[in-house]
N, C-alpha and C. Protein backbone atom coordinates (compact mmCIF):
# COMPACT_ATOMS: atom_id res chain seq x y z
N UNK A 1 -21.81 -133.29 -79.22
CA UNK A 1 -21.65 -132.03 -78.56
C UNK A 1 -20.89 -131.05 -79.44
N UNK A 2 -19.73 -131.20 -80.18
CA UNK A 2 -19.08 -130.38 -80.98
C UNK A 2 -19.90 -130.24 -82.14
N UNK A 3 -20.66 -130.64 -82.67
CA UNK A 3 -21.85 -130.42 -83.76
C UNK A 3 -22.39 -129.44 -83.34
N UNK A 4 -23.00 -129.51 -82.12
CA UNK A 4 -24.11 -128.36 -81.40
C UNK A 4 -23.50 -126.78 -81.26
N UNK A 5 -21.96 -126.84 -80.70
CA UNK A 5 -21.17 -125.50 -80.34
C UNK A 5 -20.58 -125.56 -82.07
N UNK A 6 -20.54 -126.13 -82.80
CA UNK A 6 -20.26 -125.64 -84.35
C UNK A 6 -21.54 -124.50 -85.28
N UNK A 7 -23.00 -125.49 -84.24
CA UNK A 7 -24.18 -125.01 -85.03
C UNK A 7 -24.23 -123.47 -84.27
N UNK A 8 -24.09 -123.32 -83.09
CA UNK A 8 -24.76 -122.12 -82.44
C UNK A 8 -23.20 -121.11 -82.97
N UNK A 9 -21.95 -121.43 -83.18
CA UNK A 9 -21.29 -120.55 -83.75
C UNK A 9 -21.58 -120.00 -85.13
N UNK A 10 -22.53 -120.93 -85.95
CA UNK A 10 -22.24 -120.54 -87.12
C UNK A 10 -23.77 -119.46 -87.03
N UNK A 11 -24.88 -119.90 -86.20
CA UNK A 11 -26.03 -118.87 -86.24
C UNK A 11 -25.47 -117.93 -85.55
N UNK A 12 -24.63 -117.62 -84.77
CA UNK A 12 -24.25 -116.22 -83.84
C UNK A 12 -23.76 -116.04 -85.33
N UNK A 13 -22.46 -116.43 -86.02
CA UNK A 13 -21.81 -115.89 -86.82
C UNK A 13 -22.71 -114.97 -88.02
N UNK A 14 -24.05 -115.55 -88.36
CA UNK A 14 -25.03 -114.86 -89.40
C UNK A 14 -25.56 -114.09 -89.08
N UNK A 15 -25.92 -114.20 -87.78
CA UNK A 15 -26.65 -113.25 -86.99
C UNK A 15 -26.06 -111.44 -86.65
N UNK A 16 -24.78 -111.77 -86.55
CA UNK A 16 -23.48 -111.21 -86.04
C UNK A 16 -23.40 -110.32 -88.04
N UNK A 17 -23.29 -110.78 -88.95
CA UNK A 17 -23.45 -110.36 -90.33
C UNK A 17 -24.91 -109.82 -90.28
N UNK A 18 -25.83 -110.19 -90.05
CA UNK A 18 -27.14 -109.43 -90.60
C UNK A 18 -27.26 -108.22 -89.90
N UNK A 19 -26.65 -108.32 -88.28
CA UNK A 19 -26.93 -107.05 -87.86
C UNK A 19 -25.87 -106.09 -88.24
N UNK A 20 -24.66 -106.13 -88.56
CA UNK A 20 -23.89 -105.64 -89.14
C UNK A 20 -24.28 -104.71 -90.64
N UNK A 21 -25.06 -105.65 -91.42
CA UNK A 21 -25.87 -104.85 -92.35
C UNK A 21 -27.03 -103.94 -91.98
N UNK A 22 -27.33 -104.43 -91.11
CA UNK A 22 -28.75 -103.57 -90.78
C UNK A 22 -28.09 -102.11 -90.23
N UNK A 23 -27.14 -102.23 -89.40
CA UNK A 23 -26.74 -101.00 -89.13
C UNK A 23 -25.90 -100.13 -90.09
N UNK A 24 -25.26 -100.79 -91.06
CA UNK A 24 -25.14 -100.06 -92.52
C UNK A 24 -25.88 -99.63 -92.68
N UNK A 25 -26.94 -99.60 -93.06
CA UNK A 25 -27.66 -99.64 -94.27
C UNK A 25 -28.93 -98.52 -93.28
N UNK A 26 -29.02 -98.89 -91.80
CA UNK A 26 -29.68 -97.98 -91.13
C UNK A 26 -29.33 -96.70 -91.01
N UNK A 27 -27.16 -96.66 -90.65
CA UNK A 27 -26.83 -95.48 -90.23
C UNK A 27 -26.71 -95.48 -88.70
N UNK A 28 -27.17 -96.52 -87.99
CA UNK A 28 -26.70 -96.37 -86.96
C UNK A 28 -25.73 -98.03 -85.89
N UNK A 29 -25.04 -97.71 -84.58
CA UNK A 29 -23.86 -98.45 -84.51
C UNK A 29 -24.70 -99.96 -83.96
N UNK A 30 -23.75 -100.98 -84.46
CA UNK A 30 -24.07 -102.46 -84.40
C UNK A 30 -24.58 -102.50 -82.95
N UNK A 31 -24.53 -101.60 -81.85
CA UNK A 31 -24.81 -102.06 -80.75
C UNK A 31 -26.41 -101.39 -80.43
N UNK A 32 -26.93 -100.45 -81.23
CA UNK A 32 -28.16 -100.22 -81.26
C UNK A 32 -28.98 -100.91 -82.01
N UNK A 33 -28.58 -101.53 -82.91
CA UNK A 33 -29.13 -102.22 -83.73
C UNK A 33 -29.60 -103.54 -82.93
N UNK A 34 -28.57 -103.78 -82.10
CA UNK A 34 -28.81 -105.26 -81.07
C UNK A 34 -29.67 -105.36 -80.06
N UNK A 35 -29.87 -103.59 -79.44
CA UNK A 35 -30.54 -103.21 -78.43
C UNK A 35 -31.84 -103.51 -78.52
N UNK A 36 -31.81 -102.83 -80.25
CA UNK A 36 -33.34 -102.83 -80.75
C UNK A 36 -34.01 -104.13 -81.18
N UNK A 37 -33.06 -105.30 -81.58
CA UNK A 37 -33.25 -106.47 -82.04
C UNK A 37 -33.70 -107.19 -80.39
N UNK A 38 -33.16 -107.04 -79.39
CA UNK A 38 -33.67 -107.60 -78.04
C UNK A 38 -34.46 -106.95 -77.97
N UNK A 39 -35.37 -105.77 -78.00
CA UNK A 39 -36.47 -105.45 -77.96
C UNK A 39 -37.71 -106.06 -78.77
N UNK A 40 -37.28 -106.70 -79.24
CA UNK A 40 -38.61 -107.03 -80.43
C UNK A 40 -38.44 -106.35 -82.07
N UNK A 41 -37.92 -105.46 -82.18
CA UNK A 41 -38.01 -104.45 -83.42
C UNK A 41 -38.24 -104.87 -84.55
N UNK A 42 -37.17 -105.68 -84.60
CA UNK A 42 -36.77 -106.23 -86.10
C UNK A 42 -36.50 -107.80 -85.24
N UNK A 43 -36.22 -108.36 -86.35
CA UNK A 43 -35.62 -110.10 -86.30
C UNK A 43 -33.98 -109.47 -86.56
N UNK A 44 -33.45 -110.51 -85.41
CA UNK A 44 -32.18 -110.62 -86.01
C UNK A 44 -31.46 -111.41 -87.43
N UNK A 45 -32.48 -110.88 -88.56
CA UNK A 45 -32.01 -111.46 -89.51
C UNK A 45 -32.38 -110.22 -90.86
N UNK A 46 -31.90 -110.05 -91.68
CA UNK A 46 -31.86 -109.22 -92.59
C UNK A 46 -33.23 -108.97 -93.29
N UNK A 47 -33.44 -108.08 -93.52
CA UNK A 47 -35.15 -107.93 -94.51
C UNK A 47 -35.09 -106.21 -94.42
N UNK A 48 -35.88 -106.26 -96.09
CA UNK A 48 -35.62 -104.99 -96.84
C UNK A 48 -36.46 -103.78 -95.93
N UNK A 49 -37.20 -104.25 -94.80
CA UNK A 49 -37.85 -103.02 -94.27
C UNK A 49 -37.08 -102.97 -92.82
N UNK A 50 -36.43 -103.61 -92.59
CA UNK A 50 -35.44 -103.77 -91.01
C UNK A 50 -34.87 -101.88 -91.44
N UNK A 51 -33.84 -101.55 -92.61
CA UNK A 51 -33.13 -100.91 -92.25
C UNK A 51 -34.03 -99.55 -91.71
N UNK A 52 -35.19 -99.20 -92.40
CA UNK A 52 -35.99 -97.58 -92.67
C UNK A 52 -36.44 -97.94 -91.01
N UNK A 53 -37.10 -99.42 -90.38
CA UNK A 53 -37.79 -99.04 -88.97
C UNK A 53 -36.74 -98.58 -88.04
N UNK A 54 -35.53 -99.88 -88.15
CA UNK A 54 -34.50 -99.35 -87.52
C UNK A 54 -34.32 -97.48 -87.27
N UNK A 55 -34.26 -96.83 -88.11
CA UNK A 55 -33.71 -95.72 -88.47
C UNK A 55 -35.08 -94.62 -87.98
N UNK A 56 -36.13 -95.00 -88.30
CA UNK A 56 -37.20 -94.46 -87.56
C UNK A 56 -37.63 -94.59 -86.14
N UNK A 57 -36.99 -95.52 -85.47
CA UNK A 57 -36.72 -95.33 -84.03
C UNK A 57 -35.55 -94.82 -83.11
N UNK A 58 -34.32 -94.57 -84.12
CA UNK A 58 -33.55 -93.57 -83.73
C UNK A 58 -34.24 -92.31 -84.33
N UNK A 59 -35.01 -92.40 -84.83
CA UNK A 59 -35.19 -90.51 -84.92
C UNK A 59 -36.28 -90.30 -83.83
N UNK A 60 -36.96 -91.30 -83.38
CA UNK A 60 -38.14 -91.55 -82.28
C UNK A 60 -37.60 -90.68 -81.06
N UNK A 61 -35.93 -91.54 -80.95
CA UNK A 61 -35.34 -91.71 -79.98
C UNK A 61 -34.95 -89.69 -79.62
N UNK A 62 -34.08 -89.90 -81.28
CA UNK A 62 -33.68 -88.68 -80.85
C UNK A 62 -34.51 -87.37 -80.62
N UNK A 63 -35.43 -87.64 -81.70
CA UNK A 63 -36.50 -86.10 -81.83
C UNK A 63 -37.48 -85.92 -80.34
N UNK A 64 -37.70 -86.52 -80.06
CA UNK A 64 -38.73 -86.93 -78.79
C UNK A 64 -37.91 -87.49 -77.60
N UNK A 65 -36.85 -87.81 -77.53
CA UNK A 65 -36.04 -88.13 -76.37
C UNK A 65 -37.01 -89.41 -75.83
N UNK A 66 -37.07 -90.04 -76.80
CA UNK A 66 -37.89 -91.59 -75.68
C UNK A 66 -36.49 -92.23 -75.89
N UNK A 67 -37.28 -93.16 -74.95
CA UNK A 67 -36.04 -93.95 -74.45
C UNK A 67 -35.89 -95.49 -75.47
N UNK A 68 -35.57 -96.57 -75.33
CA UNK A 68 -35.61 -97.39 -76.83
C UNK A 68 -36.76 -98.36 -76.27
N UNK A 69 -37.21 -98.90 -75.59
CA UNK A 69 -38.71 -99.13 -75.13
C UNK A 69 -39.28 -98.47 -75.94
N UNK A 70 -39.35 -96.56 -75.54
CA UNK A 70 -40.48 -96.42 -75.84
C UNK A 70 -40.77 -95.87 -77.51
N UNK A 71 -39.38 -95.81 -78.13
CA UNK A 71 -39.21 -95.74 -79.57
C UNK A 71 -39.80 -97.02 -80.03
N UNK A 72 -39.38 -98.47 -79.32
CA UNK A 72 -40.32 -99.46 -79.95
C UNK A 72 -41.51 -99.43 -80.12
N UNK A 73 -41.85 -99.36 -78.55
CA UNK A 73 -43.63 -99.04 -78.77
C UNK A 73 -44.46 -98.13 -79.57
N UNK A 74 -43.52 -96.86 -80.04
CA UNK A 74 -43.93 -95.82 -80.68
C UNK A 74 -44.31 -96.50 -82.34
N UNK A 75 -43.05 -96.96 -82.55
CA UNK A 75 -42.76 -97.81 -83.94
C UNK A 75 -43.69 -98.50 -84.40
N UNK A 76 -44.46 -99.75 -83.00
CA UNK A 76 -45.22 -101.00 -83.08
C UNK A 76 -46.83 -100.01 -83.54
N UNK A 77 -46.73 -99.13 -82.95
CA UNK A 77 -48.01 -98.28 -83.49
C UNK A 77 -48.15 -97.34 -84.16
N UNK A 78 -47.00 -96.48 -84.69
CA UNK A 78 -47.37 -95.97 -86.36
C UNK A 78 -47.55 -97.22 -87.23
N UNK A 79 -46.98 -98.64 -87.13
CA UNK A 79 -47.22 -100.05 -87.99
C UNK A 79 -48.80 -100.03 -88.15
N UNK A 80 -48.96 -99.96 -86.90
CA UNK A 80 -50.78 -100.49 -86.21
C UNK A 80 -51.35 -99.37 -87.35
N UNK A 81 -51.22 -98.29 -87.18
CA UNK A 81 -51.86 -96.55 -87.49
C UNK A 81 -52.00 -96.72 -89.16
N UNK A 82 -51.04 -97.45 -89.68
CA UNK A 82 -51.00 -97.52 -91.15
C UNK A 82 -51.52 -98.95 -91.10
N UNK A 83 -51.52 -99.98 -91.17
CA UNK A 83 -52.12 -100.80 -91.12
C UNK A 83 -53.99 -100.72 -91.15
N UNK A 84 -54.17 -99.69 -90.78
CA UNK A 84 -55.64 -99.37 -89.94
C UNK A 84 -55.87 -98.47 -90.78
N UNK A 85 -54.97 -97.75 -91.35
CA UNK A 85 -55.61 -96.31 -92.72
C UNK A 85 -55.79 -97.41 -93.79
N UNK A 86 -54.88 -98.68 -93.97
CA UNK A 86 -54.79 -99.33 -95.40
C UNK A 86 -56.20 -100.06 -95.48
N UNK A 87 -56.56 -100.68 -94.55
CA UNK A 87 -57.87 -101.31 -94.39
C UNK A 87 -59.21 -100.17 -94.63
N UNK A 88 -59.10 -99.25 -94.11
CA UNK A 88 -59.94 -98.10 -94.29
C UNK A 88 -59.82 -97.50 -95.77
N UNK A 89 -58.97 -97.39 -95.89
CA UNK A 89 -58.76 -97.19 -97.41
C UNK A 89 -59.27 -97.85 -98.58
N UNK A 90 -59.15 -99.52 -98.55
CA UNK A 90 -59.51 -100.35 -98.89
C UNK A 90 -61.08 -100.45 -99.15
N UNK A 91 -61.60 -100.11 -97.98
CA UNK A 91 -63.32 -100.39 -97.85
C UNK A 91 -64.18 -99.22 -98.23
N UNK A 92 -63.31 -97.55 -98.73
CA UNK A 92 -63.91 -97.01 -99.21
C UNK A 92 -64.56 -97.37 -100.64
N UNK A 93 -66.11 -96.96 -101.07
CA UNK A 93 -66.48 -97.13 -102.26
C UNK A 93 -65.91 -96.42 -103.17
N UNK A 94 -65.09 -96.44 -104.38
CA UNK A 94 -64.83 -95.74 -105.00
C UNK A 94 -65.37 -95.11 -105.98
């Protein structure tokens, strides 16, 4: 049992550091960053494109007044929108 509450302290503890960076590096506070991480957004774990989406759903948030739902959902489909030009892009003949 003390193995198990050692293991889940030490993943809160990394977890607890990655979002800490993400909100560096985003610009915005550790507790939006968490909001957005329970939403789906990002993984609670560090990666070089976490900080720019992060930061593009506070401007979702702020420019457009959505709410952080709907900054996710907004997010999940400019992904989709570019995803869908790159393929199209791709299959033109050049």
């Amino acid at each position: 049992m003390t193995t198990t509450i050692i293991e889940v302290r030490s993943m809160a503890g990394a977890q607890d550091r990655a979002i800490d960076r993400l909100a560096r590096e985003s610009g915005l506070h550790p507790d939006v960053v968490r909001r957005l991480v329970a939403l789906g957004l990002v993984r609670p774990t560090y990666s070089a494109a976490a900080p720019a989406l992060l930061a593009r759903a506070a401007r979702l948030r702020r420019d457009l007044g959505l709410d952080y739902a709907g900054a996710v959902l907004a997010c999940e489909l400019l992904a989709r929108i570019d995803d869908l030009q790159a393929q199209l892009d791709r299959s033109r003949p050049r």
